[in-house]
C-alpha atoms as a PDB file:
ATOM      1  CA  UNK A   1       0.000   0.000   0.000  1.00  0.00           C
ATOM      2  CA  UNK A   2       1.121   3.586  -0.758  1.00  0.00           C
ATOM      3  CA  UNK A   3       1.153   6.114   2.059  1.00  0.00           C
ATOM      4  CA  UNK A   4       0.868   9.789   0.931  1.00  0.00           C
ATOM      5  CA  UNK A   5       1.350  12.539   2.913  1.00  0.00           C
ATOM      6  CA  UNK A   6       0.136  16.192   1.867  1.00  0.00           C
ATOM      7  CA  UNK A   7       1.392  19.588   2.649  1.00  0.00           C
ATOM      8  CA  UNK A   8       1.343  23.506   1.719  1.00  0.00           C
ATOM      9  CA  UNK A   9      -2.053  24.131   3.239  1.00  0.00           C
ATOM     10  CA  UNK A  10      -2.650  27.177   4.595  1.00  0.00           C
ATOM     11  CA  UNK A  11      -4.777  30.511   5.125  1.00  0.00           C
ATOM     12  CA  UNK A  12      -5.263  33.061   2.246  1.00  0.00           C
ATOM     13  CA  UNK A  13      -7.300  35.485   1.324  1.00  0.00           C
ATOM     14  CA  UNK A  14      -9.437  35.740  -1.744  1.00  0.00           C
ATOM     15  CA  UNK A  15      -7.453  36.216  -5.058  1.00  0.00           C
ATOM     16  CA  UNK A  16      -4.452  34.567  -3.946  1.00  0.00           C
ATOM     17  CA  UNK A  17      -2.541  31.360  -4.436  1.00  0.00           C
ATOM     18  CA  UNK A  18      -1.224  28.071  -2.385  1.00  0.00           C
ATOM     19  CA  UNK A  19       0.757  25.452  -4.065  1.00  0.00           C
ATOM     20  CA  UNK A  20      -0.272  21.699  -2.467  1.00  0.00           C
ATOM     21  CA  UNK A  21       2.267  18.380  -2.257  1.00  0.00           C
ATOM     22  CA  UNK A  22       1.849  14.671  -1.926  1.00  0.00           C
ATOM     23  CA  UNK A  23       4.854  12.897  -1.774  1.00  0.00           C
ATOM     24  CA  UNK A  24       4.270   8.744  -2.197  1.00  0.00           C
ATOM     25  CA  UNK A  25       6.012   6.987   0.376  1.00  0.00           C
ATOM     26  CA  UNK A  26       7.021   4.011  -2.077  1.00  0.00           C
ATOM     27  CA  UNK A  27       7.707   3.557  -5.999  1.00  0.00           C
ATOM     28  CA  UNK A  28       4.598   2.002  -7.135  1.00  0.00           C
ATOM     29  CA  UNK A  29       5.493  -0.753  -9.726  1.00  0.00           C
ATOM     30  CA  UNK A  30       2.539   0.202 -12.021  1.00  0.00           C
ATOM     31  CA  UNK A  31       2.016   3.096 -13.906  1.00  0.00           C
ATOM     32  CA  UNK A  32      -0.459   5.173 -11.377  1.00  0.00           C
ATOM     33  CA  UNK A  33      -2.645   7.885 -11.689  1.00  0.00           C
ATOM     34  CA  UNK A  34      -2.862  10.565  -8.943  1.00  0.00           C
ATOM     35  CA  UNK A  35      -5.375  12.903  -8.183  1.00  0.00           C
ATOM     36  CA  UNK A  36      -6.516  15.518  -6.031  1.00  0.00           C
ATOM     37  CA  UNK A  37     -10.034  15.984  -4.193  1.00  0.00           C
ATOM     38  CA  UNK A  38     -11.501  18.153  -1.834  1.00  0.00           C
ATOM     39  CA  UNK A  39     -14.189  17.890   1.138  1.00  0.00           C
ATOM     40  CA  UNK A  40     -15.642  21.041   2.709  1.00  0.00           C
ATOM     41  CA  UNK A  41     -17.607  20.788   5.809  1.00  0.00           C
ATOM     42  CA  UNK A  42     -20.873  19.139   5.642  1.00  0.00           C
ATOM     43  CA  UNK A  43     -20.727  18.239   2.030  1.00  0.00           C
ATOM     44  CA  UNK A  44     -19.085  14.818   0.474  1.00  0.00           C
ATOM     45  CA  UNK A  45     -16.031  14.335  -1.114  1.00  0.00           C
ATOM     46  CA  UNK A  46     -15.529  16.001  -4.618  1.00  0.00           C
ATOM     47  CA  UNK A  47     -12.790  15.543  -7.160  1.00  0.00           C
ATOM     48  CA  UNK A  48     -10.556  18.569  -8.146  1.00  0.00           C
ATOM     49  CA  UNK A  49      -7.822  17.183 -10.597  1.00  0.00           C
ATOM     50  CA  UNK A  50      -6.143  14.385 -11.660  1.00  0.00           C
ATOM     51  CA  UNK A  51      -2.812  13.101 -14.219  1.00  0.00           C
ATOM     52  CA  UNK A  52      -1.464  10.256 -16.242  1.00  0.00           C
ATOM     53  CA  UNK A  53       1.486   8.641 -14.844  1.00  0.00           C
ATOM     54  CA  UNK A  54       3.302  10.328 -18.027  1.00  0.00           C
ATOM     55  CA  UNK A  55       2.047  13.850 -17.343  1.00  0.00           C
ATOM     56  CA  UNK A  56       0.586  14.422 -20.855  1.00  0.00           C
ATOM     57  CA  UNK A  57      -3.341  13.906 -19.774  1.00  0.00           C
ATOM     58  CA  UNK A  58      -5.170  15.499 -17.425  1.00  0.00           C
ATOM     59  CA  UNK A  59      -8.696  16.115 -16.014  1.00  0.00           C
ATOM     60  CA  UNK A  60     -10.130  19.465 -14.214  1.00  0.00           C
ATOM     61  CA  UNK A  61     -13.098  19.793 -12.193  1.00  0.00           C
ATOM     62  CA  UNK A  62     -14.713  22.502 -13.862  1.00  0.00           C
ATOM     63  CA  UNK A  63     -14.923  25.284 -10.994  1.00  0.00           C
ATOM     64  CA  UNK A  64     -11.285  24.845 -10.902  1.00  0.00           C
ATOM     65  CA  UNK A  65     -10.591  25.155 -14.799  1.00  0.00           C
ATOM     66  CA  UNK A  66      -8.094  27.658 -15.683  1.00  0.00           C
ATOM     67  CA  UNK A  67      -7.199  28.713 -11.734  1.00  0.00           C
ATOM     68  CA  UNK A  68      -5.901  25.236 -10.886  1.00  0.00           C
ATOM     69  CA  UNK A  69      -2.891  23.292 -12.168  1.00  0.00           C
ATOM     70  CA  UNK A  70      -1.859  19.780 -11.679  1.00  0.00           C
ATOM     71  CA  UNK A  71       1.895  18.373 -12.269  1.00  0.00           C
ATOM     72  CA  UNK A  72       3.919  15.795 -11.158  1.00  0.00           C
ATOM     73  CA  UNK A  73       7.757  14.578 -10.838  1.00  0.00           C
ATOM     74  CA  UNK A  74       7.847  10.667 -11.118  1.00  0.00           C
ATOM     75  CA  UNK A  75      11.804  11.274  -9.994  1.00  0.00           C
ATOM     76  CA  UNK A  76      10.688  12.460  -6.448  1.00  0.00           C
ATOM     77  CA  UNK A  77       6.762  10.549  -6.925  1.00  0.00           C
ATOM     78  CA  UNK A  78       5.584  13.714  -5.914  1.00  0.00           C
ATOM     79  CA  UNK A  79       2.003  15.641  -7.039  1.00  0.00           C
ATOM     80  CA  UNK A  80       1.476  19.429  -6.982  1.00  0.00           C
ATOM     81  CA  UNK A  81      -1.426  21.132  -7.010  1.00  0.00           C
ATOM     82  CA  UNK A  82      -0.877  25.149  -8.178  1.00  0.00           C
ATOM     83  CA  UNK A  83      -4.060  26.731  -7.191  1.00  0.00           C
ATOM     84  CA  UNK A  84      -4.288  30.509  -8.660  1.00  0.00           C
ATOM     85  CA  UNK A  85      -7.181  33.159  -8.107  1.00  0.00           C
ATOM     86  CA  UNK A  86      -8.413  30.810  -4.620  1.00  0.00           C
ATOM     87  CA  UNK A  87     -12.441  31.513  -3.827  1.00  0.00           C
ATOM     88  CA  UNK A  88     -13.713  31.222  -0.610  1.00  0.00           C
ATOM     89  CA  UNK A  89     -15.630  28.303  -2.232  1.00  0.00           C
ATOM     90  CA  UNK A  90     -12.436  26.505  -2.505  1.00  0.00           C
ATOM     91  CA  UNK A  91     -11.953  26.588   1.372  1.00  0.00           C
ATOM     92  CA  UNK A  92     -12.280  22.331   2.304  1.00  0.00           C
ATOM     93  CA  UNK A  93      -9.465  19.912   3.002  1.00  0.00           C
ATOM     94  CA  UNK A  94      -7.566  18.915   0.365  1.00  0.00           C
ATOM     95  CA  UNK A  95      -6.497  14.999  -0.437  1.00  0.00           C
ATOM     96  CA  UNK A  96      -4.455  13.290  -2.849  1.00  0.00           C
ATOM     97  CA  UNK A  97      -4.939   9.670  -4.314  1.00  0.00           C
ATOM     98  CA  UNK A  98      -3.545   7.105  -6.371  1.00  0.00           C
ATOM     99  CA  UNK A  99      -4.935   4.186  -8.628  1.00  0.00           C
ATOM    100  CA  UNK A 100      -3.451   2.220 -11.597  1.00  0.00           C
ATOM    101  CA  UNK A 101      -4.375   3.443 -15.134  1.00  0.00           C
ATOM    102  CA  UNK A 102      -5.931   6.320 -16.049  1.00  0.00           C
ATOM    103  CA  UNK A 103      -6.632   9.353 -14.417  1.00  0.00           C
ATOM    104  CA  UNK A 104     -10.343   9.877 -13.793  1.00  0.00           C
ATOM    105  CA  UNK A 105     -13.008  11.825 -11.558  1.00  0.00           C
ATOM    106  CA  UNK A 106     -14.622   8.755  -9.836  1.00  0.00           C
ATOM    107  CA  UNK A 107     -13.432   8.961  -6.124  1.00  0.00           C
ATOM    108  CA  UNK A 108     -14.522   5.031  -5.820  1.00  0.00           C
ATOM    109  CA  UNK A 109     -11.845   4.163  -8.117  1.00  0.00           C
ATOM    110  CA  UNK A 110      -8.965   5.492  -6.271  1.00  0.00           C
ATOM    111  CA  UNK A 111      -6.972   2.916  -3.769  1.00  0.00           C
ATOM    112  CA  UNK A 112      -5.091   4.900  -1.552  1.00  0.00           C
ATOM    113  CA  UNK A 113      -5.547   7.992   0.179  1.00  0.00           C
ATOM    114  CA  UNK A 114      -3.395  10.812   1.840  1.00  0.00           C
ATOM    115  CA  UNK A 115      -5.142  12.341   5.360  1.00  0.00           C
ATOM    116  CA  UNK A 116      -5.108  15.722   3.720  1.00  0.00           C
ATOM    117  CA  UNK A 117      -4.123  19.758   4.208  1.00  0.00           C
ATOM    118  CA  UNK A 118      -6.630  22.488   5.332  1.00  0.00           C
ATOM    119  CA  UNK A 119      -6.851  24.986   2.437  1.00  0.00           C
ATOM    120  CA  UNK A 120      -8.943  28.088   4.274  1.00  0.00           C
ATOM    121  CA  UNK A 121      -9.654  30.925   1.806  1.00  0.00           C
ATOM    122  CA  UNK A 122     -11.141  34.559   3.487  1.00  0.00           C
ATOM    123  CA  UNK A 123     -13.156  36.776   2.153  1.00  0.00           C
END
């Protein structure tokens, strides 16, 4: 099993930026997806983004289309998650994931979990 562990949560205000990590404790033998989702109080878990093992696909929520930006470096099996122009909508806790093929939006799919970084945007 892969252990993930996120970081670069924070506090912002409105208009500003935060740039997430999840580092994978382990080379993964398989070529692996990883992804990023969010959960905000009260409501269930959502996805945000997600990328190909090789980088060159990738799949946006759409409220985060053109503000967010997933990458990744296989070398360090580390995700990023640059998040530009943050709403206070975007305030939750922020999780990344992992699962073998391709990178998609179904939550059910995804095998292993990170316990996530507070992301707080102000108003």
């Amino acid at each position: 099993q892969v252990q993930l562990a996120e970081s670069g949560g924070g506090l912002v205000q409105a208009g500003g930026a935060l740039r997430l990590s999840c580092a994978a404790s382990l080379r993964v033998s398989s070529p692996y997806a990883m992804a990023w989702f969010r959960q905000a109080p009260g409501k269930e878990r959502e996805f945000v983004a997600a990328i190909s093992w090789s980088g060159d696909s990738t799949r946006y929520a759409d409220s985060v289309k053109g503000r967010f930006t997933i990458s990744r470096d296989n070398a360090k099996n580390t995700v990023y998650l640059q998040m530009e122009s943050l709403k206070p909508e975007d305030t939750a806790v922020y999780h990344c994931a992992t699962k073998v093929g391709a990178p998609l939006a179904d939550r059910r799919l995804y095998r292993d979990w990170g316990q996530g970084t507070q992301v707080t945007v102000s108003s």
